[in-house]
C-alpha atoms as a PDB file:
ATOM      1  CA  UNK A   1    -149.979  -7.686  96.384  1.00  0.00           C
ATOM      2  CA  UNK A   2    -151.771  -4.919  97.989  1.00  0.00           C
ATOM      3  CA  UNK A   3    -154.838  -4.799 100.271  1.00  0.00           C
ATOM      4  CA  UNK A   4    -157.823  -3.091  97.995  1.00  0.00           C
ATOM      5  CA  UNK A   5    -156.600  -4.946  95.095  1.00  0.00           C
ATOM      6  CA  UNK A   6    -157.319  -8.341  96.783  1.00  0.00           C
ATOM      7  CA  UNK A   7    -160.524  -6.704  98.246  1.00  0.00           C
ATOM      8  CA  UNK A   8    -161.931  -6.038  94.641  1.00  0.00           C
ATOM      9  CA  UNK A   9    -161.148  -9.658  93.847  1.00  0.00           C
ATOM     10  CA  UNK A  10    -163.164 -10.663  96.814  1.00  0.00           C
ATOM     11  CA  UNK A  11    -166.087  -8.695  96.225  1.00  0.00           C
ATOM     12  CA  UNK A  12    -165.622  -9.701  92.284  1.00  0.00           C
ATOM     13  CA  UNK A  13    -166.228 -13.446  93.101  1.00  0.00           C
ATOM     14  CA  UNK A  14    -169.036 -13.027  95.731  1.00  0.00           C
ATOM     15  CA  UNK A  15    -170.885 -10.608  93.195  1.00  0.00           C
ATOM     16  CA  UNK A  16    -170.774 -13.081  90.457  1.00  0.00           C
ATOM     17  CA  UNK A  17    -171.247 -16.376  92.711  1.00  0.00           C
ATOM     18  CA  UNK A  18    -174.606 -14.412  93.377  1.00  0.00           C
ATOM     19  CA  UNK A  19    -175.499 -14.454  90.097  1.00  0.00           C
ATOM     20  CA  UNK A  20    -173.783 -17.871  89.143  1.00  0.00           C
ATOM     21  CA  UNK A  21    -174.978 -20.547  86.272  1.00  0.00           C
ATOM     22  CA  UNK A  22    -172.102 -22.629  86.444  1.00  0.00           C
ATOM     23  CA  UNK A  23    -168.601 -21.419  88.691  1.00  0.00           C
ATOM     24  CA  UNK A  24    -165.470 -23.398  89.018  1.00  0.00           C
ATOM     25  CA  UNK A  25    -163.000 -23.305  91.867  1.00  0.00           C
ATOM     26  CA  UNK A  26    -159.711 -23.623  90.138  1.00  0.00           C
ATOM     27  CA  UNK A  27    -156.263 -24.097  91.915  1.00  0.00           C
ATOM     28  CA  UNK A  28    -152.513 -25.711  92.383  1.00  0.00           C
ATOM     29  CA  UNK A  29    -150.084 -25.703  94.115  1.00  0.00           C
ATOM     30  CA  UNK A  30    -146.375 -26.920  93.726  1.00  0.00           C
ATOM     31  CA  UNK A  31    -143.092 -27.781  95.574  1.00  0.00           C
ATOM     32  CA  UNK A  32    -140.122 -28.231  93.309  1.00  0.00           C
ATOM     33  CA  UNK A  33    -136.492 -28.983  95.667  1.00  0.00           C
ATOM     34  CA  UNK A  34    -133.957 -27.195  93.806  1.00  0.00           C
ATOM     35  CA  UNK A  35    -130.695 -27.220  95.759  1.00  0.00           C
ATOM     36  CA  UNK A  36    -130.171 -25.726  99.113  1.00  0.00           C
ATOM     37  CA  UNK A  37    -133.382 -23.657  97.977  1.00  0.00           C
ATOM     38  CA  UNK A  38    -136.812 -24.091  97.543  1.00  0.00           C
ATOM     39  CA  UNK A  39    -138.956 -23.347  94.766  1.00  0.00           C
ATOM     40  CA  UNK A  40    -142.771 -22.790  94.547  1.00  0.00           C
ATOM     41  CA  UNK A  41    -145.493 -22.237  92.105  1.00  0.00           C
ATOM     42  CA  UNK A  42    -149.263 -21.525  93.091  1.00  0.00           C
ATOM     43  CA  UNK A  43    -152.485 -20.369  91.509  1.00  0.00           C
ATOM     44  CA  UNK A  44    -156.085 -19.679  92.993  1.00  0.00           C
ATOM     45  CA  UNK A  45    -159.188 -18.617  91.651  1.00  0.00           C
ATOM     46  CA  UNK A  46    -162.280 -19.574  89.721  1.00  0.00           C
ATOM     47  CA  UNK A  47    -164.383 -19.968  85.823  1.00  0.00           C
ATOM     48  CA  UNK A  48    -167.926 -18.330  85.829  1.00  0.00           C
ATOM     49  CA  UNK A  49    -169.547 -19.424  82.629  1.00  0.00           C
ATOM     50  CA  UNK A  50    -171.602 -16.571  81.068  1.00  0.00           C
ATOM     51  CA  UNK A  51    -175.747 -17.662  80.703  1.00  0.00           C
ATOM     52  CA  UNK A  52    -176.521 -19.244  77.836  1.00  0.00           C
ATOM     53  CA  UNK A  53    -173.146 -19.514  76.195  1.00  0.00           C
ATOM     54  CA  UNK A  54    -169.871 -21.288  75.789  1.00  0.00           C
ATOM     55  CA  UNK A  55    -167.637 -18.214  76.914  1.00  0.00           C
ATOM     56  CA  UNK A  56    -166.635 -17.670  80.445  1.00  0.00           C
ATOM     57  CA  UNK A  57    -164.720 -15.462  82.796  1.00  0.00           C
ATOM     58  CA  UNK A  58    -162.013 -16.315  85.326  1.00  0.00           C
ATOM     59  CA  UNK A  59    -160.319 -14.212  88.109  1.00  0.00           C
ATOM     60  CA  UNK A  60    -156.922 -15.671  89.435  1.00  0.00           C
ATOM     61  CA  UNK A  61    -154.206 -14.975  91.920  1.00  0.00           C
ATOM     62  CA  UNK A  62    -151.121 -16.258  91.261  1.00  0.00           C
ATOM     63  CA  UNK A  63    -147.377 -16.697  92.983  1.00  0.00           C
ATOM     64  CA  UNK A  64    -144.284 -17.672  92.563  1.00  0.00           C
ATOM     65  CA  UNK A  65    -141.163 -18.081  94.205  1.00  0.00           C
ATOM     66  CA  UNK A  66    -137.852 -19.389  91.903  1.00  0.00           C
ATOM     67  CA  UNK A  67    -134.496 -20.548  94.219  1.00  0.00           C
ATOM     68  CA  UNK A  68    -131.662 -20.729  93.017  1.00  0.00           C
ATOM     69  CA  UNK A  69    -129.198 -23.391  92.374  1.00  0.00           C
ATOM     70  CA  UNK A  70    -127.858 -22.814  96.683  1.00  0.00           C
ATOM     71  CA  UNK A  71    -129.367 -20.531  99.041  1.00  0.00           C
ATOM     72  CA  UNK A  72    -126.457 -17.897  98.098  1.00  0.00           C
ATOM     73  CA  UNK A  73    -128.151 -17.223  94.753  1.00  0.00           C
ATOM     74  CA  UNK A  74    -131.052 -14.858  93.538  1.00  0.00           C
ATOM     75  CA  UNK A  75    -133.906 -15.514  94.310  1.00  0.00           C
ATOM     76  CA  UNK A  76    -136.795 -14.022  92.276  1.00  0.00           C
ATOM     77  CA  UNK A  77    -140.027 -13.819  93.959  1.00  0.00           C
ATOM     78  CA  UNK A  78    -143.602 -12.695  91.756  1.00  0.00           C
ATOM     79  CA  UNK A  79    -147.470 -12.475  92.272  1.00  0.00           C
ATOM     80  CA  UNK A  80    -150.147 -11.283  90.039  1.00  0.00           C
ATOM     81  CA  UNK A  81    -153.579 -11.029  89.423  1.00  0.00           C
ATOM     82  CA  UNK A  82    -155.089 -12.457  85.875  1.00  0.00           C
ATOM     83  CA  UNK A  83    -158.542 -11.714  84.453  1.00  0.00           C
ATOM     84  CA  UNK A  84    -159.180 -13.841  81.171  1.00  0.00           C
ATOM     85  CA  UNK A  85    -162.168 -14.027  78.844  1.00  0.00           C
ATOM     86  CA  UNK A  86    -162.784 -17.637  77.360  1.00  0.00           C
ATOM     87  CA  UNK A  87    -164.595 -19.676  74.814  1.00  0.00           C
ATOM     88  CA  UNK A  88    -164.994 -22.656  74.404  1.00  0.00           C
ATOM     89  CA  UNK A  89    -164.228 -24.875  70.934  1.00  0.00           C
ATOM     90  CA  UNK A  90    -166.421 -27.533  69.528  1.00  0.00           C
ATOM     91  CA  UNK A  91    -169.724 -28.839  70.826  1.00  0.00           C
ATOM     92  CA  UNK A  92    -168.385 -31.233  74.168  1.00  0.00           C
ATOM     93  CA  UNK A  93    -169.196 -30.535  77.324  1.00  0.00           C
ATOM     94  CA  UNK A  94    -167.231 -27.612  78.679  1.00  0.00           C
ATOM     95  CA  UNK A  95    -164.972 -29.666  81.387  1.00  0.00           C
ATOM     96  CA  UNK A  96    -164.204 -32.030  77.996  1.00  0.00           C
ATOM     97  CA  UNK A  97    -163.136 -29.001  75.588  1.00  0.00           C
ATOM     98  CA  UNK A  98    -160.645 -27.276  74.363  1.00  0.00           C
ATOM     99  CA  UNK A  99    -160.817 -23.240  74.339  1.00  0.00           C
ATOM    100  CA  UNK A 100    -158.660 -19.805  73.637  1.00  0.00           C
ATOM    101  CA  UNK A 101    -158.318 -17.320  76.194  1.00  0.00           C
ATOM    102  CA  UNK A 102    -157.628 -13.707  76.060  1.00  0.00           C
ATOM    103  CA  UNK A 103    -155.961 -12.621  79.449  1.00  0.00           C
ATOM    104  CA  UNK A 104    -154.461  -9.530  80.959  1.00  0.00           C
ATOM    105  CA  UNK A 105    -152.352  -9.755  84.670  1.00  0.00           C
ATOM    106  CA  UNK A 106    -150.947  -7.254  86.878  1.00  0.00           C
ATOM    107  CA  UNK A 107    -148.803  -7.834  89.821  1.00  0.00           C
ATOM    108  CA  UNK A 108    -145.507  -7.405  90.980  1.00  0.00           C
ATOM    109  CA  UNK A 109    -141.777  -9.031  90.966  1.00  0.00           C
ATOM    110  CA  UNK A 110    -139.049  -8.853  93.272  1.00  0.00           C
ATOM    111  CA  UNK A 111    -135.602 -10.319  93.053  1.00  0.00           C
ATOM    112  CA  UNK A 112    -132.866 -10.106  95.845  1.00  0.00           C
ATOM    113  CA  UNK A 113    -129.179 -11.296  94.944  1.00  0.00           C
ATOM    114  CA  UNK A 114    -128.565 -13.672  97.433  1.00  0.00           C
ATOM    115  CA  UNK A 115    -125.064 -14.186  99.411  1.00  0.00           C
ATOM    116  CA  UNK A 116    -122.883 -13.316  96.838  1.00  0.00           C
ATOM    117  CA  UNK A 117    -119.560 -10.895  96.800  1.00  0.00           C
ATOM    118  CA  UNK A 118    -119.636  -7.483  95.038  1.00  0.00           C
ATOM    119  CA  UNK A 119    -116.163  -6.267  94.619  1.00  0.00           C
ATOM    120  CA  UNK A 120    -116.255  -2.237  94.264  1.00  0.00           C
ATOM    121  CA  UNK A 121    -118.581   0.043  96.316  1.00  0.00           C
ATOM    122  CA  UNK A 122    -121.762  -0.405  94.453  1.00  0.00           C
ATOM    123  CA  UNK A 123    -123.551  -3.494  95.377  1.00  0.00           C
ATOM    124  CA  UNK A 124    -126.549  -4.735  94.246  1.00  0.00           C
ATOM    125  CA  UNK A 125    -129.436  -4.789  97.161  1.00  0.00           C
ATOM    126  CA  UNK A 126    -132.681  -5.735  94.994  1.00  0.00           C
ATOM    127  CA  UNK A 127    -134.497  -5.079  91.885  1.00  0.00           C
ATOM    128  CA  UNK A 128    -138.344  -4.686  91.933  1.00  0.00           C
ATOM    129  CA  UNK A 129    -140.677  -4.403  89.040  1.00  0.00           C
ATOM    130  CA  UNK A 130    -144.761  -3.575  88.475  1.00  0.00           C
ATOM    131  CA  UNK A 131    -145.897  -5.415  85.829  1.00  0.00           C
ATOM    132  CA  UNK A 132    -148.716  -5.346  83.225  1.00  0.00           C
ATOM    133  CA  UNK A 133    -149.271  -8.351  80.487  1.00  0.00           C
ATOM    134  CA  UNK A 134    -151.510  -9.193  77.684  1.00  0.00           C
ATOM    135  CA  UNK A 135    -151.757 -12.355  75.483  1.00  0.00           C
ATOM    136  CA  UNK A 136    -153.639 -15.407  74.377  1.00  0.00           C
ATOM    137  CA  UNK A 137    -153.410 -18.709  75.932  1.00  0.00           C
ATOM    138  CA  UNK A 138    -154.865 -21.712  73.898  1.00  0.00           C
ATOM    139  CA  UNK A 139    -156.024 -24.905  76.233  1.00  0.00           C
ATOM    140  CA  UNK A 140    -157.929 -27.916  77.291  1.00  0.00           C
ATOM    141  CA  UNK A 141    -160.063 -29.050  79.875  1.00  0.00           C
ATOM    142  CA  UNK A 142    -159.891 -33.076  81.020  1.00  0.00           C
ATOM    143  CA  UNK A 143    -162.788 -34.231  83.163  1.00  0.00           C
ATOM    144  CA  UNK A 144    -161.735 -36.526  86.095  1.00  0.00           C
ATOM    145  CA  UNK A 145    -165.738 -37.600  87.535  1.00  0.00           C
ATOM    146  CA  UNK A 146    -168.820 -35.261  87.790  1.00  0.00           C
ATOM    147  CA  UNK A 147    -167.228 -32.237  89.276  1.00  0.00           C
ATOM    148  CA  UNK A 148    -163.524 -32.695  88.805  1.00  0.00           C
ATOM    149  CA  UNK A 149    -161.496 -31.543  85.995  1.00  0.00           C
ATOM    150  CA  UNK A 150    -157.599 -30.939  85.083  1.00  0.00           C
ATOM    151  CA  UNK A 151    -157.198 -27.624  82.917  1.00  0.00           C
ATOM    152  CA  UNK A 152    -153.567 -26.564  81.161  1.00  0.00           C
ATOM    153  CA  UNK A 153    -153.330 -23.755  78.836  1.00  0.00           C
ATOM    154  CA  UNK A 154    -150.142 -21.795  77.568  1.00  0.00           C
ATOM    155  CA  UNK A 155    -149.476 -18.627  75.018  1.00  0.00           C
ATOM    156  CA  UNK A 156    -147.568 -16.029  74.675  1.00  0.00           C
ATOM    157  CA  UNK A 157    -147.535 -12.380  76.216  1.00  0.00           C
ATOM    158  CA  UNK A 158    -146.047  -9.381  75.511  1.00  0.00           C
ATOM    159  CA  UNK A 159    -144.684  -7.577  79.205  1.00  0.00           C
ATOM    160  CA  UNK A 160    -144.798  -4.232  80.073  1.00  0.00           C
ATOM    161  CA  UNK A 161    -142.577  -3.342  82.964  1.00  0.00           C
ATOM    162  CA  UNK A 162    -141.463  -0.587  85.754  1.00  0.00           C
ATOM    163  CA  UNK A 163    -138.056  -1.369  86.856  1.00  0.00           C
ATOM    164  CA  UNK A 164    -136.511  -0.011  90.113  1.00  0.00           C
ATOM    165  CA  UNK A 165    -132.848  -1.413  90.902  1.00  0.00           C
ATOM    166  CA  UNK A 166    -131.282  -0.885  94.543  1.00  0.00           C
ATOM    167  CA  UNK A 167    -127.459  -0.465  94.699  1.00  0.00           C
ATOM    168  CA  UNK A 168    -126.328  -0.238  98.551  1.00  0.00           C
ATOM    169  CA  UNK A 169    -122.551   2.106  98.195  1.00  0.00           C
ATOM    170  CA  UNK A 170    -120.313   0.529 101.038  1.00  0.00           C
ATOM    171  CA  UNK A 171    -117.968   3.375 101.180  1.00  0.00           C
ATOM    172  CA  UNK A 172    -120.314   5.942 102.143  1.00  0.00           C
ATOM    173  CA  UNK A 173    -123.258   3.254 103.313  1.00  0.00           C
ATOM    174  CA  UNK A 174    -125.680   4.944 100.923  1.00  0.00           C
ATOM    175  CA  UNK A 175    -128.192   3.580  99.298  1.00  0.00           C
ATOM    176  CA  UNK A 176    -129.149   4.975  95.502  1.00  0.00           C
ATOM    177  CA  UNK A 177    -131.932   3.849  92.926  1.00  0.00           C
ATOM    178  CA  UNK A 178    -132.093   3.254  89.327  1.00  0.00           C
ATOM    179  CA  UNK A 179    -135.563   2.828  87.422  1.00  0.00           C
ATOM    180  CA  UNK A 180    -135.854   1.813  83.864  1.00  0.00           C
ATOM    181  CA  UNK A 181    -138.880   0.465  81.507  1.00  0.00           C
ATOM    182  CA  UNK A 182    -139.572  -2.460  79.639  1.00  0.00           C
ATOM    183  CA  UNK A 183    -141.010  -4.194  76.828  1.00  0.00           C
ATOM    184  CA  UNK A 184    -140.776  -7.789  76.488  1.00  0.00           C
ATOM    185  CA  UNK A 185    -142.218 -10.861  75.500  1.00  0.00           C
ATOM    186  CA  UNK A 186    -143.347 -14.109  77.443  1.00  0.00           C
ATOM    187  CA  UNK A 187    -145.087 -16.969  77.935  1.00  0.00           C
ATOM    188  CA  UNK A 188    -148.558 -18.014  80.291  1.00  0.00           C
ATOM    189  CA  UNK A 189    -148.607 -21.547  81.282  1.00  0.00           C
ATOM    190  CA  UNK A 190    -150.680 -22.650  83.902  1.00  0.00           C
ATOM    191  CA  UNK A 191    -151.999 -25.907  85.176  1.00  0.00           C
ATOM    192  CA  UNK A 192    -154.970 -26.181  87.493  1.00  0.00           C
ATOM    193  CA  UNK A 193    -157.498 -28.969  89.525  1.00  0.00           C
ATOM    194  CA  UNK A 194    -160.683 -27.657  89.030  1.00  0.00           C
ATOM    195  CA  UNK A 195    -164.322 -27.940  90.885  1.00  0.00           C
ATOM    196  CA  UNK A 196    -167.438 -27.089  89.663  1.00  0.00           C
ATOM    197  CA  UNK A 197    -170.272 -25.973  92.200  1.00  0.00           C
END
């Protein structure tokens, strides 16, 4: 992800912990062994509830890192950045209830092919993709004590995407690129220990 675009999410959070009625730090962060390779999930960011209301905003970065089944195989990598407006369902306590979400990320994916033999003079060196989404997430928040709470949410998204595929020609050790677009549909899911300040 690229410098000024972290920056902005920097000075997003400090402006609005400024001006804060209720924030919650929200994160995860996962190891999963798969094979010879290792596979990694993480999220980081935090809630700000809007004054007065039962509708918040959060600001998250977001990464992950899928091996495959040996070290030889791809191995897609991906981080993002996703703003979501909330509400809240019901009448419970916010870190009791359930809510809907309405989210849009950007980031980036990168996949490299691994160890594996390419017969013929094109070989594949990596595919990259910029990516936009938008969706709705429905969710729920379970409180663990006076600050603590576990949140989960999952929906579906619709991906926009900039393809740009790498093929590396042996014969004349060239390297040549193919970009295509996108559209395609997906799915949020996202699990998170939060704190509220």
């Amino acid at each position: 992800m690229r410098k000024p675009l972290l920056l902005i999410c920097i000075f997003l959070s400090a402006a609005l912990c400024s001006h804060a009625q209720q924030i919650s730090i929200k994160g995860s962060f996962f190891i999963i062994p798969l094979g010879d390779a290792g596979t990694y999930l993480g999220n980081l960011g935090f809630e700000y509830q809007l004054p007065s209301s039962r509708h918040t905003l959060e600001l998250n970065y977001s990464m992950s890192s899928w091996g495959g089944i040996s070290a030889d195989g791809p191995s897609p990598k991906r981080r993002w950045v996703t703003a979501a407006f909330q509400r809240y369902l019901g009448k419970k306590e916010i870190r009791k209830s359930a809510f809907i979400s309405l989210f849009s990320e950007i980031g980036n994916r990168r996949i490299a092919p691994g160890f594996v033999h390419f017969d013929g003079d094109s070989i594949l060196n990596s595919e990259r993709a910029g990516e936009f989404a938008t969706g709705v997430t429905l969710g729920r928040n379970f409180r663990l004590g006076k600050h603590w709470a576990i949140q989960s949410q999952i929906g579906p998204k619709i991906i926009f995407a900039n393809y740009t595929t790498t093929y590396y020609h042996s014969i004349s050790s060239t390297f040549t690129e193919q970009k295509h677009n996108e559209i395609k549909a997906g799915m949020r899911f996202q699990f998170s220990f939060c704190y509220q300040l």
